[in-house]
N, C-alpha and C. Protein backbone atom coordinates (compact mmCIF):
# COMPACT_ATOMS: atom_id res chain seq x y z
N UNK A 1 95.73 87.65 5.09
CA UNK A 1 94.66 88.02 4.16
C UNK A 1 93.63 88.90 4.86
N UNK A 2 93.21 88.01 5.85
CA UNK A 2 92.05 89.24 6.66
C UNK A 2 92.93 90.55 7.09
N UNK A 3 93.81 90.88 7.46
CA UNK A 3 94.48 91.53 8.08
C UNK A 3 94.66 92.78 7.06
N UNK A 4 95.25 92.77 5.87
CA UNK A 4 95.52 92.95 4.72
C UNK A 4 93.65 93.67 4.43
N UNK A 5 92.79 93.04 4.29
CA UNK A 5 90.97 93.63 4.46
C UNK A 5 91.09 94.24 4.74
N UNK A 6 91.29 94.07 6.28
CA UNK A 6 91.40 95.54 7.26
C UNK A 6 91.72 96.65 7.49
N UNK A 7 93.21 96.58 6.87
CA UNK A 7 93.63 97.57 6.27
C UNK A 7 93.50 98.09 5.37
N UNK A 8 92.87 97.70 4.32
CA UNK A 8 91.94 98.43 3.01
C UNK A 8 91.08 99.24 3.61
N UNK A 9 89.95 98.55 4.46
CA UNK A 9 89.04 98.90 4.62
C UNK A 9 88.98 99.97 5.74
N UNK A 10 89.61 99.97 6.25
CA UNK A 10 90.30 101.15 7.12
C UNK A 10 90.50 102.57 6.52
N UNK A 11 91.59 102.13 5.00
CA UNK A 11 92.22 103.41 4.02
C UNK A 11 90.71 103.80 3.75
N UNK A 12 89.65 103.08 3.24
CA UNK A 12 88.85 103.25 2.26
C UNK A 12 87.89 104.37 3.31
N UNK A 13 87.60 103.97 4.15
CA UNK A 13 86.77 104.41 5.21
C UNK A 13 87.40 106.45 5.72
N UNK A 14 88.72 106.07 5.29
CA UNK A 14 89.15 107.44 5.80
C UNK A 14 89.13 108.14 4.88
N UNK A 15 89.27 108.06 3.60
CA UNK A 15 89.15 108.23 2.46
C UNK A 15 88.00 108.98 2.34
N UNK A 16 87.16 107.98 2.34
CA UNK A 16 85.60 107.96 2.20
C UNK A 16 85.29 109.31 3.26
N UNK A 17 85.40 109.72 4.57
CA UNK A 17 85.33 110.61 5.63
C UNK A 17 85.80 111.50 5.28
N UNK A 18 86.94 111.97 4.25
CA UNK A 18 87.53 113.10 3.92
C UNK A 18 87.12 113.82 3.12
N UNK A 19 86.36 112.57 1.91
CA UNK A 19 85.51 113.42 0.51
C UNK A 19 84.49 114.22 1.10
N UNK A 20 83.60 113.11 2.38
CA UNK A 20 82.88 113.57 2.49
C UNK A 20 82.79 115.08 3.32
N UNK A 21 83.80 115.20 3.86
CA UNK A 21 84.10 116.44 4.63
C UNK A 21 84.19 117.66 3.41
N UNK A 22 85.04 117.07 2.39
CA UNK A 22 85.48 118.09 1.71
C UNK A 22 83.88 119.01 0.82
N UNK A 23 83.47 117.50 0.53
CA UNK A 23 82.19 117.41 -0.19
C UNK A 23 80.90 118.80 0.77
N UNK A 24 81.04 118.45 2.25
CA UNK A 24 79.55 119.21 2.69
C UNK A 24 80.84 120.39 3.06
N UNK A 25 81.54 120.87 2.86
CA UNK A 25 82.74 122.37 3.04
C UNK A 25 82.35 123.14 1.73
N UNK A 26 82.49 122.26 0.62
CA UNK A 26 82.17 122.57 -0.64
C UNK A 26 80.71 123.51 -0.82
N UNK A 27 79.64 122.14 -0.62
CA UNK A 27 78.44 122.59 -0.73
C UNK A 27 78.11 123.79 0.62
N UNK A 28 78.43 123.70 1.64
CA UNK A 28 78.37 124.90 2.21
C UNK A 28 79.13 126.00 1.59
N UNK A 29 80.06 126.37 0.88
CA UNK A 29 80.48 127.29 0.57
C UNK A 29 79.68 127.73 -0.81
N UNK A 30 79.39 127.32 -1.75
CA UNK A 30 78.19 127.27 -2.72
C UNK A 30 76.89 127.75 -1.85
N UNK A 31 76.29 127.50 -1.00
CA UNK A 31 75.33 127.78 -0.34
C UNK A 31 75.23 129.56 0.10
N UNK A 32 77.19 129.60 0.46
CA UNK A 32 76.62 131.13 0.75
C UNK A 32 76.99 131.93 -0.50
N UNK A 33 77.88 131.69 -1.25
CA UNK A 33 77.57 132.04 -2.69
C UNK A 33 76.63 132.68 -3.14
N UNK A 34 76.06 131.99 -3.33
CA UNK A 34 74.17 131.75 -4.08
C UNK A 34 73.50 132.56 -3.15
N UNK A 35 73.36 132.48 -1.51
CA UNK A 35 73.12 133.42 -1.15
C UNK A 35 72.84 135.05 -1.24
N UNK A 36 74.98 134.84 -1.53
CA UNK A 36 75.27 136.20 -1.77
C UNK A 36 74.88 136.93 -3.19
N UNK A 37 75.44 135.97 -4.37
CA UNK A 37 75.16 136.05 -5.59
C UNK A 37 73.88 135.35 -5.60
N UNK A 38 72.37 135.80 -6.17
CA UNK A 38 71.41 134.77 -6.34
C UNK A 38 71.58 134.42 -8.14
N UNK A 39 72.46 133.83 -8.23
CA UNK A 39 72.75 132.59 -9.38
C UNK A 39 72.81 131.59 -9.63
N UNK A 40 72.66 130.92 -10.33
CA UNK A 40 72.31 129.37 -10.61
C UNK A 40 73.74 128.58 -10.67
N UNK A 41 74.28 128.50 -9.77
CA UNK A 41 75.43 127.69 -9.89
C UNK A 41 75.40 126.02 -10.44
């Protein structure tokens, strides 16, 4: 059972690290966007 946690919580955690990667790639790329284009994205 604990073991089985762990391994959730492991997936969840990497998971979680990837959105968030994808997430500030994202918003940096929007950033130079807007930059480039000054539009209201």
């Amino acid at each position: 059972m604990l073991r089985l946690f762990s391994t959730v919580s492991i997936l969840l955690s990497r998971s979680l690290m990837s959105d968030f990667r994808l997430a500030s790639t994202f918003s940096s790329l929007r950033l130079k966007v807007v930059s480039k284009y000054p539009i209201s994205l």
